[in-house]
C-alpha atoms as a PDB file:
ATOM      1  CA  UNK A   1      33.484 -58.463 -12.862  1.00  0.00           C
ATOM      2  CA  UNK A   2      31.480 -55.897 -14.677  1.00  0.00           C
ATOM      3  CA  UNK A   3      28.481 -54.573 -13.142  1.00  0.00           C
ATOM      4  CA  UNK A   4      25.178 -52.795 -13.719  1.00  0.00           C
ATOM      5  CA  UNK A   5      26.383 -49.321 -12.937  1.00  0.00           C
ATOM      6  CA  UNK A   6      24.975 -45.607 -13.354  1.00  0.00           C
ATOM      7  CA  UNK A   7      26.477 -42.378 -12.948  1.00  0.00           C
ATOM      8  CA  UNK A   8      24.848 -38.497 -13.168  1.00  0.00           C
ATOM      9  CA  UNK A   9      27.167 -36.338 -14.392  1.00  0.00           C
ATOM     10  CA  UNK A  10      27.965 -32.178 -13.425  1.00  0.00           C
ATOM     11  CA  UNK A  11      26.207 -31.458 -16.510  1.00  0.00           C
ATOM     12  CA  UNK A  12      23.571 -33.715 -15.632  1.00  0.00           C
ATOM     13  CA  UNK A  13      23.959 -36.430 -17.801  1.00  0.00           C
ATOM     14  CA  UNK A  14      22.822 -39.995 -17.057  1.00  0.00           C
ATOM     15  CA  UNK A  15      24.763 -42.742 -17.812  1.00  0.00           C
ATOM     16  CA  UNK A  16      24.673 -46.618 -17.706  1.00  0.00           C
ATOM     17  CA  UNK A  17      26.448 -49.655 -18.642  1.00  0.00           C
ATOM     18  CA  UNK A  18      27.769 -52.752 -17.495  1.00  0.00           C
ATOM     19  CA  UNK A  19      31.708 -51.174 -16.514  1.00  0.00           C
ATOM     20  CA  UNK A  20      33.785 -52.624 -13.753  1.00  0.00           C
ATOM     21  CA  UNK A  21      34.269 -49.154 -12.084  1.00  0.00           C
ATOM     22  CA  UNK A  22      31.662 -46.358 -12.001  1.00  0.00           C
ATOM     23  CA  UNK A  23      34.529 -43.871 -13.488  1.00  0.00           C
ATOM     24  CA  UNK A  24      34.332 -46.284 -16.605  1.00  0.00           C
ATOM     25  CA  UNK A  25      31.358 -44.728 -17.790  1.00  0.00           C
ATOM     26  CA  UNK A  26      32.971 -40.889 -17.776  1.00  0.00           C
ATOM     27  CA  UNK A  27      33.999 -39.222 -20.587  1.00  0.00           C
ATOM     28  CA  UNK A  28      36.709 -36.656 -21.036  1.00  0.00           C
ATOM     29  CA  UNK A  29      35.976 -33.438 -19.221  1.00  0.00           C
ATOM     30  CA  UNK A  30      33.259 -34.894 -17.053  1.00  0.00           C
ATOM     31  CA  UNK A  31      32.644 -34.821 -13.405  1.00  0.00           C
ATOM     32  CA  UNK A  32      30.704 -37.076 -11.049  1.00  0.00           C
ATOM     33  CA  UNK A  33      27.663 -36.323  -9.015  1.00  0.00           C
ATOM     34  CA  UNK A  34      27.315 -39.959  -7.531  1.00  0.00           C
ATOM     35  CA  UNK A  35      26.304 -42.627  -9.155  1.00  0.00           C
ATOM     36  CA  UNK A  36      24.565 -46.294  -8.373  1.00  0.00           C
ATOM     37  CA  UNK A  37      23.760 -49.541  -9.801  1.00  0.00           C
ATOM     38  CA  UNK A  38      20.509 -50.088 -12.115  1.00  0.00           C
ATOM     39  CA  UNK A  39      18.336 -53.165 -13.434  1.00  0.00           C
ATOM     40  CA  UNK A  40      15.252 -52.941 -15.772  1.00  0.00           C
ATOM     41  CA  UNK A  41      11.917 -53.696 -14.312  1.00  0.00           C
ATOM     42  CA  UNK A  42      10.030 -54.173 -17.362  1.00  0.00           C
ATOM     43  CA  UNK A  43       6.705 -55.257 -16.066  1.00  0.00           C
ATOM     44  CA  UNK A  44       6.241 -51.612 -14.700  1.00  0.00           C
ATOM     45  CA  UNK A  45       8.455 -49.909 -17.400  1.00  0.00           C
ATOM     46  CA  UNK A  46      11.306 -48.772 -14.783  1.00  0.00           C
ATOM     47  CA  UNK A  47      14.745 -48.065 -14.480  1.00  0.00           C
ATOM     48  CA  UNK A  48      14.992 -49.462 -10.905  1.00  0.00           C
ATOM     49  CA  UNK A  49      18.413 -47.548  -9.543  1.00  0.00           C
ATOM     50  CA  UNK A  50      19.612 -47.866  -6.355  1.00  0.00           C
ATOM     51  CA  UNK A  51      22.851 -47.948  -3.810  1.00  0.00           C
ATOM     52  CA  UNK A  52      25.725 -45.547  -4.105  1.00  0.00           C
ATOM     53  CA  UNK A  53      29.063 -45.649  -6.034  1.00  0.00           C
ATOM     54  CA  UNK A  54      32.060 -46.310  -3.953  1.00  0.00           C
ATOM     55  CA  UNK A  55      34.473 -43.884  -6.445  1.00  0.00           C
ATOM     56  CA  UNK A  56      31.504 -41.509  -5.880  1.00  0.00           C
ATOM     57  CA  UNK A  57      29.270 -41.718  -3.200  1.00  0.00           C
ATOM     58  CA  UNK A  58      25.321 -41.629  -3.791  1.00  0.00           C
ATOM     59  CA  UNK A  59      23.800 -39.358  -6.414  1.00  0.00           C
ATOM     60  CA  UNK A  60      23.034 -35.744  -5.380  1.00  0.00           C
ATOM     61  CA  UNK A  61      19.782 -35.587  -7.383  1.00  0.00           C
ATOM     62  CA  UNK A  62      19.135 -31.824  -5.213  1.00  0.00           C
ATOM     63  CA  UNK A  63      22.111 -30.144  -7.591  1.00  0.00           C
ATOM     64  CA  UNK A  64      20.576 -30.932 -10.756  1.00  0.00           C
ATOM     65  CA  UNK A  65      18.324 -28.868 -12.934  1.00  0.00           C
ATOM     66  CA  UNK A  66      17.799 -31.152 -15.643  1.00  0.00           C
ATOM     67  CA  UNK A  67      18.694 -34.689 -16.105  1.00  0.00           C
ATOM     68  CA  UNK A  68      19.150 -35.785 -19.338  1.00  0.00           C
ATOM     69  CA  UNK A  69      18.594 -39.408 -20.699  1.00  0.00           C
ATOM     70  CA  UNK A  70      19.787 -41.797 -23.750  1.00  0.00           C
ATOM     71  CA  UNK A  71      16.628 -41.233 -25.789  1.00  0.00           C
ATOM     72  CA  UNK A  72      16.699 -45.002 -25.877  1.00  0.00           C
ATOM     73  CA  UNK A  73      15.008 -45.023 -22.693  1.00  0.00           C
ATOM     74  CA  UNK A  74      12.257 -42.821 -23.517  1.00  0.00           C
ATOM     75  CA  UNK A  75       9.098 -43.723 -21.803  1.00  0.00           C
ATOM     76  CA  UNK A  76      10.448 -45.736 -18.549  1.00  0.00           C
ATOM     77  CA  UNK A  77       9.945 -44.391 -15.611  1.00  0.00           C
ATOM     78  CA  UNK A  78      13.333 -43.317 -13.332  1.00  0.00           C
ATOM     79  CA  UNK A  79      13.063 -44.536  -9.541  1.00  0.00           C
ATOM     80  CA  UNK A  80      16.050 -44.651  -7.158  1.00  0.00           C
ATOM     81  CA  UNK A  81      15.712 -46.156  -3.757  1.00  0.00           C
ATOM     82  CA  UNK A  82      18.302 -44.608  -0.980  1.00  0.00           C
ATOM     83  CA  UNK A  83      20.039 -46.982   1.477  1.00  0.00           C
ATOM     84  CA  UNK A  84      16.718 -46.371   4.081  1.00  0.00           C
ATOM     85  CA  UNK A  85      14.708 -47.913   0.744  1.00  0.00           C
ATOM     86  CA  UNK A  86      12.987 -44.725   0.535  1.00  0.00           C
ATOM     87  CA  UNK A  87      11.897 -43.806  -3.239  1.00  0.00           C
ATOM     88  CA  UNK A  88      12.978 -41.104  -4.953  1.00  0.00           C
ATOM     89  CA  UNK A  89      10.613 -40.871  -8.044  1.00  0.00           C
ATOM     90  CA  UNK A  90      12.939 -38.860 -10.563  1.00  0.00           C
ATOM     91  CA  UNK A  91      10.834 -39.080 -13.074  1.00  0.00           C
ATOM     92  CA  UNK A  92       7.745 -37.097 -10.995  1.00  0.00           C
ATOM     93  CA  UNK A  93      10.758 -34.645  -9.031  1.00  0.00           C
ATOM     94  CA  UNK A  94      13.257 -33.773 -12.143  1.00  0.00           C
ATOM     95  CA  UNK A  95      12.753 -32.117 -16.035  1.00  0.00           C
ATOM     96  CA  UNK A  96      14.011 -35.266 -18.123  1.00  0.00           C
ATOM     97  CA  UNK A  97      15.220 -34.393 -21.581  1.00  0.00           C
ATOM     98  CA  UNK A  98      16.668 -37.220 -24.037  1.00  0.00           C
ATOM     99  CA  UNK A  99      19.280 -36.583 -26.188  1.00  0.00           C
END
């Protein structure tokens, strides 16, 4: 069954779609740096992410400079909660650029 599922990429791209495996949403050339699952919270204009991936474990956030974002998302805040359900504000702790 296909899944709400995000991945960060080397390059630090962030992707999202509903794929059955996390290493759907990779592209030629890429490599993973975790990834998650996602859902919208549109009351407080959020990309809620949260969990790990099981092909790739839980996003390493700490090796990215920039994250860059589908410019379709401009505007919503970026939150991941860790398996402890501590939150990791991206939006506050990383550069964002849409492309």
């Amino acid at each position: 069954m296909a899944l709400p599922k995000f991945i960060i990429t080397m390059r630090g791209y962030f992707r999202l779609g509903m794929v059955y495996q996390h290493k759907d949403l990779l592209k030629p050339g890429d490599s993973c740096l975790g990834g998650g699952y996602y859902r919208f919270d549109y009351t407080s204009n959020r990309i809620i992410l949260d969990r790990s991936s099981y092909d790739f474990g839980k996003p390493k956030w700490h090796l990215l400079e920039v994250l860059k974002v589908p410019s379709a998302y401009r505007g919503m805040r970026l939150v991941y909660y860790d398996d402890d359900d501590r939150e990791f504000d991206i939006s506050q702790e990383l550069p964002i650029e849409y492309y």
